[in-house]
Protein backbone atom coordinates (compact mmCIF):
# COMPACT_ATOMS: atom_id res chain seq x y z
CA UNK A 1 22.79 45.72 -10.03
CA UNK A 2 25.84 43.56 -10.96
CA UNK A 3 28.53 45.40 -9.65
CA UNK A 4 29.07 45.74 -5.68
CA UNK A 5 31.06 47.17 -3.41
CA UNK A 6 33.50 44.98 -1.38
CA UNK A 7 32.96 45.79 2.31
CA UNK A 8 35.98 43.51 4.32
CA UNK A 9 36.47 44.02 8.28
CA UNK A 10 38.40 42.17 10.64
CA UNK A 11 34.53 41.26 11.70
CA UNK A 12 32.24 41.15 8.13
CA UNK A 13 32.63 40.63 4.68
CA UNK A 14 30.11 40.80 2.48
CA UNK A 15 31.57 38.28 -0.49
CA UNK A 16 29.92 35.74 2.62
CA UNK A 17 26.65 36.45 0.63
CA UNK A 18 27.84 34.21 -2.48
CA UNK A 19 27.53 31.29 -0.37
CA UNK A 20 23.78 31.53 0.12
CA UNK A 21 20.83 30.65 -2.72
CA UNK A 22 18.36 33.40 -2.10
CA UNK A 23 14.69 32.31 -1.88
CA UNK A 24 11.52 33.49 -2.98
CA UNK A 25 10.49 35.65 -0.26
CA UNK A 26 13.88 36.35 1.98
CA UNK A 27 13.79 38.94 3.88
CA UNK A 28 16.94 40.85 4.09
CA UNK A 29 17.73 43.86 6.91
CA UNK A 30 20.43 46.31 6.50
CA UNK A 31 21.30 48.75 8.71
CA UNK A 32 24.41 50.55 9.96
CA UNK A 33 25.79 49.44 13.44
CA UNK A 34 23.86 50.75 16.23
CA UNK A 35 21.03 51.86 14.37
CA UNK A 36 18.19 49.67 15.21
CA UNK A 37 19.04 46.19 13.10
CA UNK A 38 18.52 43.99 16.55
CA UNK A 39 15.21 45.85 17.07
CA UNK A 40 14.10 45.04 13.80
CA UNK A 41 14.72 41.79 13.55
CA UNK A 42 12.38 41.06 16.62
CA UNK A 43 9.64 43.38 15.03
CA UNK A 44 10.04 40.88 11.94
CA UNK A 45 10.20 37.85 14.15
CA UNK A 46 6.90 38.62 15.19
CA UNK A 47 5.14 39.03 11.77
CA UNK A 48 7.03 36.11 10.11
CA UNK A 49 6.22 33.68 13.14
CA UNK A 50 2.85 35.64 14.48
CA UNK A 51 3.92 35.79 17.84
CA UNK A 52 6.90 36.01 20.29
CA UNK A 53 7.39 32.52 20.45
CA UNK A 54 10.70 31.88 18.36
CA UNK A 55 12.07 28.07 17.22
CA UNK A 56 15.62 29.30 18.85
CA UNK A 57 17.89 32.30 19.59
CA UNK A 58 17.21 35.34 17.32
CA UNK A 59 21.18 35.17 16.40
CA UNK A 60 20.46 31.74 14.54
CA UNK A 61 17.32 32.44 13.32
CA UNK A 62 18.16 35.40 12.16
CA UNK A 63 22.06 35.23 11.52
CA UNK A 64 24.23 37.83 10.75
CA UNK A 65 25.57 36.57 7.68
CA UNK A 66 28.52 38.69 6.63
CA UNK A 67 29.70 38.47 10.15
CA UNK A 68 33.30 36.34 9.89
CA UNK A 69 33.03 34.56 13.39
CA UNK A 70 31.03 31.53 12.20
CA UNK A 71 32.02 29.61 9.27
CA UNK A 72 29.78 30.61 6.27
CA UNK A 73 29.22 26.96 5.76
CA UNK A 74 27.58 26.90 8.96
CA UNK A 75 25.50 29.52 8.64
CA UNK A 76 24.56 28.69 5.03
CA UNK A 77 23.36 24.89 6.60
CA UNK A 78 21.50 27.05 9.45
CA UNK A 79 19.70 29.10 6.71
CA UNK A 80 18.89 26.20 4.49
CA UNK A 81 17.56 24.23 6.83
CA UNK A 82 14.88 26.56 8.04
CA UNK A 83 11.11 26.08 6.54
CA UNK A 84 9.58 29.29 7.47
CA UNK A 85 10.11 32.89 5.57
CA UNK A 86 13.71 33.98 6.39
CA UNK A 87 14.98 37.14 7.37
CA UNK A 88 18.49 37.93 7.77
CA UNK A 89 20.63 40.27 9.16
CA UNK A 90 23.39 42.42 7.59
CA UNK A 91 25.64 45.46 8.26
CA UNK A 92 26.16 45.54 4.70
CA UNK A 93 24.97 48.56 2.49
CA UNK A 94 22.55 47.69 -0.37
CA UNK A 95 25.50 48.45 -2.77
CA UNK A 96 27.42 45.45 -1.14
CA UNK A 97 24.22 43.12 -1.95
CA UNK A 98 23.65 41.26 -4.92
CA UNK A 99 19.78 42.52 -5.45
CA UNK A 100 17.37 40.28 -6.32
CA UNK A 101 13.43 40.17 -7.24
CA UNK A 102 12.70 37.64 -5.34
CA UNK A 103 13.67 39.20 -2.06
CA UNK A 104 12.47 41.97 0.66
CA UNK A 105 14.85 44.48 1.61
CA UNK A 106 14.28 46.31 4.98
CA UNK A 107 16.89 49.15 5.02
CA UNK A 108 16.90 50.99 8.53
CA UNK A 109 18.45 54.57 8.98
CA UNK A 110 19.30 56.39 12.40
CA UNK A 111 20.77 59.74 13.09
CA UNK A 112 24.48 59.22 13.38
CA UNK A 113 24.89 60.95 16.45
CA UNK A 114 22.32 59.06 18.02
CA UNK A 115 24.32 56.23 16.58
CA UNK A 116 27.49 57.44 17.84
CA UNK A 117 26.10 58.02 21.45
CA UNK A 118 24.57 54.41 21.32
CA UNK A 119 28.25 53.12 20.25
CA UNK A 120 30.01 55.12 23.17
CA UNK A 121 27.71 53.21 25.80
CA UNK A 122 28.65 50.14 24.11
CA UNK A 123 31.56 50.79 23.98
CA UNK A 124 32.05 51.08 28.09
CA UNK A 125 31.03 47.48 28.39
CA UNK A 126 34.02 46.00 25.88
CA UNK A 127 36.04 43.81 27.72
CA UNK A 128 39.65 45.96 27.16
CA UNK A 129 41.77 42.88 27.18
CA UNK A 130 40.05 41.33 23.89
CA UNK A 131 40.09 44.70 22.48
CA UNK A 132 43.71 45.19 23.35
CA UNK A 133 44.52 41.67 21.68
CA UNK A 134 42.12 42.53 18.97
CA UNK A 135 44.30 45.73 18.17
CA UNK A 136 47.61 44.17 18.64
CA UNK A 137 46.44 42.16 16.02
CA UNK A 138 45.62 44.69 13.43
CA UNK A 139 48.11 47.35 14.27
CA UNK A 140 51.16 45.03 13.14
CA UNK A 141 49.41 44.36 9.63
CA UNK A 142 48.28 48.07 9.16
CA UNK A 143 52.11 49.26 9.41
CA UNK A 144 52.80 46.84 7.33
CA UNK A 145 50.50 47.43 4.54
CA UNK A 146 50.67 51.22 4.80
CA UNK A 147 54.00 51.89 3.32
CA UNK A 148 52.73 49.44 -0.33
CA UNK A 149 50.01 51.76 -0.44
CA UNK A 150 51.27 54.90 0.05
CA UNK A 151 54.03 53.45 -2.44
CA UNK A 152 50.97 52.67 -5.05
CA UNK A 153 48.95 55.90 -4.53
CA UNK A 154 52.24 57.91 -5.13
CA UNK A 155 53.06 55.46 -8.29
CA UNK A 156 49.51 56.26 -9.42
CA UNK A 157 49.32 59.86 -8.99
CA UNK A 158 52.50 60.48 -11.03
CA UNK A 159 51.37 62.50 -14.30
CA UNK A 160 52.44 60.36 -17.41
CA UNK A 161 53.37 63.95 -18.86
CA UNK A 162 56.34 65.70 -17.58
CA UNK A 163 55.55 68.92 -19.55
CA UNK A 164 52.52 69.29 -16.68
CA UNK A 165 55.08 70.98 -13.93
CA UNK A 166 52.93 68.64 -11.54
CA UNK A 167 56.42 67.74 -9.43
CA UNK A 168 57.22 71.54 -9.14
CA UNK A 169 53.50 72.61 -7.59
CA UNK A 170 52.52 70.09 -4.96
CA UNK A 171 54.66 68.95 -2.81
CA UNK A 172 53.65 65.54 -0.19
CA UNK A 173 55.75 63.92 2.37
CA UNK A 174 57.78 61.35 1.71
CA UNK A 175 58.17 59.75 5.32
């Protein structure tokens, strides 16, 4: 596949992936949030190093690369650096990934309201003041982005034709 999706979050993007050289025999996990990635990881960890025993923290052996809180670099040197069969994490869809031959994909599924329920529990132990500065922070650039796009979508949705009668059928908000 040589086309991709773009998947950009105030916490992943998935563009982090050009940073890495793949090896022969990566292991890559994708899963949707709260479906199971963590749990599969440490099922992995114990094939790839036959045992429980790990060299250091799942969360560096087995980063989550897209995630934006580390520098790439850093992860990148982490990743590099290791000898034995990598495996790495992602929230990223397959259609986000560059695919590759050389590579193992481990795609995990969950039923989203299982998924949903698992998020609302989490969800209950979020500290509110770093979620309240967390939204203060994306609120102000979301009204300010909104009104270009709406302006775009509207500028792209005009018919190039006037003889359609498009203006006189549907009518949209303007505020």
């Amino acid at each position: 596949m040589t086309d991709r999706v773009v998947y950009r979050s105030l916490m992943a993007d998935n563009l982090r992936w050009d940073a890495l050289q793949l090896r022969d025999g990566d292991i890559i996990i994708s899963a949707p949030s709260k479906s199971g990635l963590t749990w599969t990881q440490r099922l992995v960890s114990l094939l790839v190093f036959d045992g429980p025993d790990l060299p250091g923290p799942l969360s560096t052996v087995s980063p989550w690369l897209d995630q934006t809180i580390r520098p790439i670099e850093e992860v990148v040197a982490t990743l590099d650096a290791q000898q034995h069969r990598r495996f790495i994490k992602t929230h990223t869809p397959l259609d986000g990934l560059v695919l590759d031959d050389r590579v193992s994909y481990i795609c995990v599924g969950r039923d989203p309201r299982d998924a949903a329920v698992s998020m609302l529990y989490q969800s209950a132990n979020m500290n509110e003041d770093r979620m309240r500065i967390l939204h203060e922070a994306v609120v102000p650039f979301h009204e300010r982005i909104a009104p270009r796009l709406r302006n775009s979508v509207m500028r792209a949705a005009r018919p190039r034709s006037s003889g359609i009668g498009w203006r006189g059928r549907i009518r949209l908000p303007l505020a």
